[in-house]
C-alpha atoms as a PDB file:
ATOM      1  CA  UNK A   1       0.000   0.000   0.000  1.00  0.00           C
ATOM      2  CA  UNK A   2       3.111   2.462   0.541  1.00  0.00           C
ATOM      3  CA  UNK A   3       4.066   1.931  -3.082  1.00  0.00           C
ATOM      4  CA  UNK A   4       1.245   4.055  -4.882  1.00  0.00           C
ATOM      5  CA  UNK A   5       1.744   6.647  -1.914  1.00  0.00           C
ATOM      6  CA  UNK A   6       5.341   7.526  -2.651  1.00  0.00           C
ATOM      7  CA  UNK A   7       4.818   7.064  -6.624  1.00  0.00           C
ATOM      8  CA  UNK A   8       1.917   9.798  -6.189  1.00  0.00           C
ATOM      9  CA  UNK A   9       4.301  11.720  -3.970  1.00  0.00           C
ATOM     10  CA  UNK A  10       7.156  11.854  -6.331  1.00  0.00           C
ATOM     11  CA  UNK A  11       5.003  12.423  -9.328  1.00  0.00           C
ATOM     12  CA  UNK A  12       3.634  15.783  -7.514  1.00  0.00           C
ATOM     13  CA  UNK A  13       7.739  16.344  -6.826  1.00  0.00           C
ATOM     14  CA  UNK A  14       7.878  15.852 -10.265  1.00  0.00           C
ATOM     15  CA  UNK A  15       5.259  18.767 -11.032  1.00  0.00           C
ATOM     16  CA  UNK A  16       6.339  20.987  -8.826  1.00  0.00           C
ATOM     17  CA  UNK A  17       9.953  21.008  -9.977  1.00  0.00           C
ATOM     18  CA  UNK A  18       9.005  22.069 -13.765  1.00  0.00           C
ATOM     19  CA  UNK A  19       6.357  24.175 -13.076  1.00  0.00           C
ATOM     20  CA  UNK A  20       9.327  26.340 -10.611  1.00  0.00           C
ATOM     21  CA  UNK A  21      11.886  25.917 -13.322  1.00  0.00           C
ATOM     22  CA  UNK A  22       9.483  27.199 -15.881  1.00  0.00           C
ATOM     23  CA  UNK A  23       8.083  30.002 -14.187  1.00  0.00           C
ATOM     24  CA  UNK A  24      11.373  31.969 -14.026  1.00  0.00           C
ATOM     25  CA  UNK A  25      11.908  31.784 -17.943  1.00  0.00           C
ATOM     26  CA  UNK A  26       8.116  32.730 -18.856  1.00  0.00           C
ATOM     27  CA  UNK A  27       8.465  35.831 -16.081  1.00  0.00           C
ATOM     28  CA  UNK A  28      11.914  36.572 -17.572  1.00  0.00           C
ATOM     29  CA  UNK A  29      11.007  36.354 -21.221  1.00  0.00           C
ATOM     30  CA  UNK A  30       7.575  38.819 -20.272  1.00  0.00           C
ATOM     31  CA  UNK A  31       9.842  41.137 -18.276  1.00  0.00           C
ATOM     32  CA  UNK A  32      11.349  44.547 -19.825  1.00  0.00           C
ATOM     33  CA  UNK A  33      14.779  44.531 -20.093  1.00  0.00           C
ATOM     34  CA  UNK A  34      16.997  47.408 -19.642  1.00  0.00           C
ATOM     35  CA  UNK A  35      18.407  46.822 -22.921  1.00  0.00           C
ATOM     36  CA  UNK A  36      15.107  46.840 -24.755  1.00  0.00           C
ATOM     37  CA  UNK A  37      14.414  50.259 -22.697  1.00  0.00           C
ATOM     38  CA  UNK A  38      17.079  52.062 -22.258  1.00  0.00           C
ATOM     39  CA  UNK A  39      17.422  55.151 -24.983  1.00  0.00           C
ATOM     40  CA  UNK A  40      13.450  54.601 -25.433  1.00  0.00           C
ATOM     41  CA  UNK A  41      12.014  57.865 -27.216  1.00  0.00           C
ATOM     42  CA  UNK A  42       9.040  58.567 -27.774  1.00  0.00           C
ATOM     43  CA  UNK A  43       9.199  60.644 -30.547  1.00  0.00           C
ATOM     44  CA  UNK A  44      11.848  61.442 -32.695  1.00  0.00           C
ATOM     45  CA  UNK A  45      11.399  64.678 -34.791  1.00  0.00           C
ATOM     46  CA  UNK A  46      13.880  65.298 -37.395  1.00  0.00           C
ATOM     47  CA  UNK A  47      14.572  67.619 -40.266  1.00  0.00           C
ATOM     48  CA  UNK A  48      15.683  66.155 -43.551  1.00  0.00           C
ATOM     49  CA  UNK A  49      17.144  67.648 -46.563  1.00  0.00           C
ATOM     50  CA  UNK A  50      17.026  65.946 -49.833  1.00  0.00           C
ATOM     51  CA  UNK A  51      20.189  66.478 -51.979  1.00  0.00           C
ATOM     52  CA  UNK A  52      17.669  68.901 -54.196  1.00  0.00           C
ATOM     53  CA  UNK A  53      18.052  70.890 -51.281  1.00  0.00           C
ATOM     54  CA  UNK A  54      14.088  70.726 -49.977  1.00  0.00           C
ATOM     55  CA  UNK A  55      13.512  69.994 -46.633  1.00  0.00           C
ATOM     56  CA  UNK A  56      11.160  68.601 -44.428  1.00  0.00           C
ATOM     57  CA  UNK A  57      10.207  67.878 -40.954  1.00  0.00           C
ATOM     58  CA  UNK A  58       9.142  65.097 -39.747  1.00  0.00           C
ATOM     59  CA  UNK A  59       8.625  62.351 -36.936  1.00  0.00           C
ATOM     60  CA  UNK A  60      11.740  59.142 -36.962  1.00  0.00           C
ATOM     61  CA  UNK A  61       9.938  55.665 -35.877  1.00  0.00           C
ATOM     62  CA  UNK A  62      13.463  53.737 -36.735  1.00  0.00           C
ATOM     63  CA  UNK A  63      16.156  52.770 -38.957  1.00  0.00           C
ATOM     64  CA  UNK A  64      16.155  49.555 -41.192  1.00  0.00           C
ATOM     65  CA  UNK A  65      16.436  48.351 -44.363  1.00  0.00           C
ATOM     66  CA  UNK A  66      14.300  48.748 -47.269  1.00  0.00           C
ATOM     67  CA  UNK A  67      12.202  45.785 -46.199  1.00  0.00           C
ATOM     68  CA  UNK A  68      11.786  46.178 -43.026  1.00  0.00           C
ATOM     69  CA  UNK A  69      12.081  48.504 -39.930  1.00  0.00           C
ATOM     70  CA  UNK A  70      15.566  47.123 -37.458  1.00  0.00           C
ATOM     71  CA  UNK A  71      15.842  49.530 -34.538  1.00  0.00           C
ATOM     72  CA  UNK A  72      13.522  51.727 -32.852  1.00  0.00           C
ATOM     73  CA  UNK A  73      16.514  52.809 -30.771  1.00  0.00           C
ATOM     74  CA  UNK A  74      20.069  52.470 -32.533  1.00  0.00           C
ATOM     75  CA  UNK A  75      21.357  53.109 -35.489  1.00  0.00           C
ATOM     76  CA  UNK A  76      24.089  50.264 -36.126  1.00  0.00           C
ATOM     77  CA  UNK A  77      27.662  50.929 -38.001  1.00  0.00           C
ATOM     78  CA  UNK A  78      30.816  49.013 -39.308  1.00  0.00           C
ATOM     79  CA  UNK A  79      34.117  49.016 -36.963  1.00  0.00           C
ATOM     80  CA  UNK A  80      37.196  47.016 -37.117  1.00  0.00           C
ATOM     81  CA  UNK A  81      36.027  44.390 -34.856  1.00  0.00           C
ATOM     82  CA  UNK A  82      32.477  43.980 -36.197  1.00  0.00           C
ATOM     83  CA  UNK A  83      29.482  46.260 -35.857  1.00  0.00           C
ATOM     84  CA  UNK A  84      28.592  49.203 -32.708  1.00  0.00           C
ATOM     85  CA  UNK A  85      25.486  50.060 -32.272  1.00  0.00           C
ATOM     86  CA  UNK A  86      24.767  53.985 -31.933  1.00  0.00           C
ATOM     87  CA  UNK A  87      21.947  55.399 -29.803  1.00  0.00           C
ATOM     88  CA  UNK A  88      19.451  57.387 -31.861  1.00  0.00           C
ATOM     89  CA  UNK A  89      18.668  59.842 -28.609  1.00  0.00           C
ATOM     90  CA  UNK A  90      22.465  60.989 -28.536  1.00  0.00           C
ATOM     91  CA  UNK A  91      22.550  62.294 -32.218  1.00  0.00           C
ATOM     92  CA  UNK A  92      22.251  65.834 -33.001  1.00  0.00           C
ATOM     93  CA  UNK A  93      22.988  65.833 -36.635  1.00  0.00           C
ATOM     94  CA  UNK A  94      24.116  63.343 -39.706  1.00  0.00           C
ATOM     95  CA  UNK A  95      25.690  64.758 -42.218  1.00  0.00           C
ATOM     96  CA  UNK A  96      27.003  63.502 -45.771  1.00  0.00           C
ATOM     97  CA  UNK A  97      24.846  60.919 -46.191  1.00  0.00           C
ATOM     98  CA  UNK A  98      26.451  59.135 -49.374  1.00  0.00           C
ATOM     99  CA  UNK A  99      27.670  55.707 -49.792  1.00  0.00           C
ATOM    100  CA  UNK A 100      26.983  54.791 -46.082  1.00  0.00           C
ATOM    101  CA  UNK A 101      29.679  57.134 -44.846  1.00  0.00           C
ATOM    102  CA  UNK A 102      28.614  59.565 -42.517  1.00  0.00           C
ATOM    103  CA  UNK A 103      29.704  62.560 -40.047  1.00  0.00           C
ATOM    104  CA  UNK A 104      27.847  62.564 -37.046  1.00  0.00           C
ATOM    105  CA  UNK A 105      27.479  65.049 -34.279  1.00  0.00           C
ATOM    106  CA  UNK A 106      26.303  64.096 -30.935  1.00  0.00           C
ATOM    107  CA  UNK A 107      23.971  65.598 -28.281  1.00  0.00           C
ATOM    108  CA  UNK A 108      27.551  66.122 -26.465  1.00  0.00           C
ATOM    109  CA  UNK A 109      28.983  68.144 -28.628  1.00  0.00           C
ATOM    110  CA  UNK A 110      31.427  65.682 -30.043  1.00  0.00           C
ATOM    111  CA  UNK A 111      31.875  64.328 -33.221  1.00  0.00           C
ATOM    112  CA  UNK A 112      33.036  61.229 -35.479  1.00  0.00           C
ATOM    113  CA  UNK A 113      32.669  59.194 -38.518  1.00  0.00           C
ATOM    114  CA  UNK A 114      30.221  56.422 -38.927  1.00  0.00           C
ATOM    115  CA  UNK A 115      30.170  54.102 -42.049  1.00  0.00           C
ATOM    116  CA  UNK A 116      26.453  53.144 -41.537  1.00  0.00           C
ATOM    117  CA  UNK A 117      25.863  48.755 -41.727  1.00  0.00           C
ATOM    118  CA  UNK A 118      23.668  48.272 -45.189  1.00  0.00           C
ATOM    119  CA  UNK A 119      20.165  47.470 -42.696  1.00  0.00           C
ATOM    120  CA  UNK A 120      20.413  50.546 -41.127  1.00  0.00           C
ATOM    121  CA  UNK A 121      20.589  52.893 -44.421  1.00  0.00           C
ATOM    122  CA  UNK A 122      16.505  53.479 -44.497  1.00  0.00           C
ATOM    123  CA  UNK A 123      14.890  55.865 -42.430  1.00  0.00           C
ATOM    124  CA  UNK A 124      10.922  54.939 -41.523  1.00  0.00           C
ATOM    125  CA  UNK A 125       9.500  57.899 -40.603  1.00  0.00           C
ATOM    126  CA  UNK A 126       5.751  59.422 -40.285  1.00  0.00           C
ATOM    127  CA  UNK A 127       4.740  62.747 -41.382  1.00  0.00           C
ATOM    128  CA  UNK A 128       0.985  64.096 -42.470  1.00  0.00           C
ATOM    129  CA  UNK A 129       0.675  62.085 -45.681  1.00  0.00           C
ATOM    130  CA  UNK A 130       2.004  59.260 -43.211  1.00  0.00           C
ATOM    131  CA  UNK A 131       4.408  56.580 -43.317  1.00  0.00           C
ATOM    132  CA  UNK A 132       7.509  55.879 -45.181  1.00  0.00           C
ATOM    133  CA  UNK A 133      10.425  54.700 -46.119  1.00  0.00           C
ATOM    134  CA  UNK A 134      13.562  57.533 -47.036  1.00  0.00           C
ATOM    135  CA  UNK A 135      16.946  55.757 -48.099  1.00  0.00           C
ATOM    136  CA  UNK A 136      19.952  57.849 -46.055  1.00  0.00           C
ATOM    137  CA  UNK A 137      21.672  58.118 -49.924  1.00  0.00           C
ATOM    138  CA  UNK A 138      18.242  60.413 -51.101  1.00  0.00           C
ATOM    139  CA  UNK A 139      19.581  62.998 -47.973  1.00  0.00           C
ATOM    140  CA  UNK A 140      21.938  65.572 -47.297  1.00  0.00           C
ATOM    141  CA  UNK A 141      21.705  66.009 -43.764  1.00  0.00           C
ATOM    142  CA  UNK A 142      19.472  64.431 -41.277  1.00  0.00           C
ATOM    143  CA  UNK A 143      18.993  67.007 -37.993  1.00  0.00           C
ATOM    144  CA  UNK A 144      17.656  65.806 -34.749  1.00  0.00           C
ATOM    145  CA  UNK A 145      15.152  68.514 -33.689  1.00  0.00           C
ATOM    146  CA  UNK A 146      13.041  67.086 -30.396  1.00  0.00           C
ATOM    147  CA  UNK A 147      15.026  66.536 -27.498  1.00  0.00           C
ATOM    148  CA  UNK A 148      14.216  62.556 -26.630  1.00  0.00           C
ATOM    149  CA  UNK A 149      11.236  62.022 -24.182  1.00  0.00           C
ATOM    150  CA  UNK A 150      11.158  60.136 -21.481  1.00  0.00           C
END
């Protein structure tokens, strides 16, 4: 009579033991990280002018390529040990926007040059006529207007 009473005992053992290992991953994988939040902005606004020389203002959702939208956050460049990824909130202004090569100028009042990874050269941004797609080779100079919000 003992037998069924420890088989029943182990099998709740049993239960309980994945049901505690699994609840850390499914809280973990719900859980903001402060990777995926920190440099969050709200809104973006930028000023862009075409190499005609127009400009226009309007609101930055991300970077990507022409497919599809990457970052929300970073804009991601070549170094000599791979790629770095650069935080859209610190950049004031992007200059010569040709071939991927690029002169940036941060928030801090430094400056340096970026060649810009091939999914990261299209710009999705919103305006009134609404979304689109603006490849960084169609620009001049991309300015960050909007300080970031919180």
């Amino acid at each position: 009579m003992k037998a069924p009473s420890i088989l029943k005992g182990a099998l709740v053992l049993l239960i309980a033991a994945g049901l505690l290992a699994a609840a850390p991953a499914v809280s973990l994988s719900q859980a903001p990280t402060a990777a995926t939040q920190a440099g969050r902005s709200t809104s973006r606004t930028v000023r862009l002018t075409r190499l005609d020389g127009s400009t226009r203002i309007l609101r930055l959702d991300g970077v990507g390529c022409p497919t599809s939208i990457c970052s929300t956050v970073a804009i991601e460049s070549h170094t000599e040990g791979g790629t770095s990824a650069t935080n859209l909130d610190t950049i004031s202004v992007i200059n010569g926007l040709q071939g991927g090569q690029v002169h940036v100028e941060f928030r801090d009042g430094t400056a340096r040059r970026l060649s810009v990874a091939s999914w990261n050269r299209v710009l999705y941004v919103e305006g009134d006529a609404g979304s689109e797609k603006i490849e960084l080779s169609e620009l001049e100079r991309a300015e960050f207007l909007a300080a970031p919000q919180p």
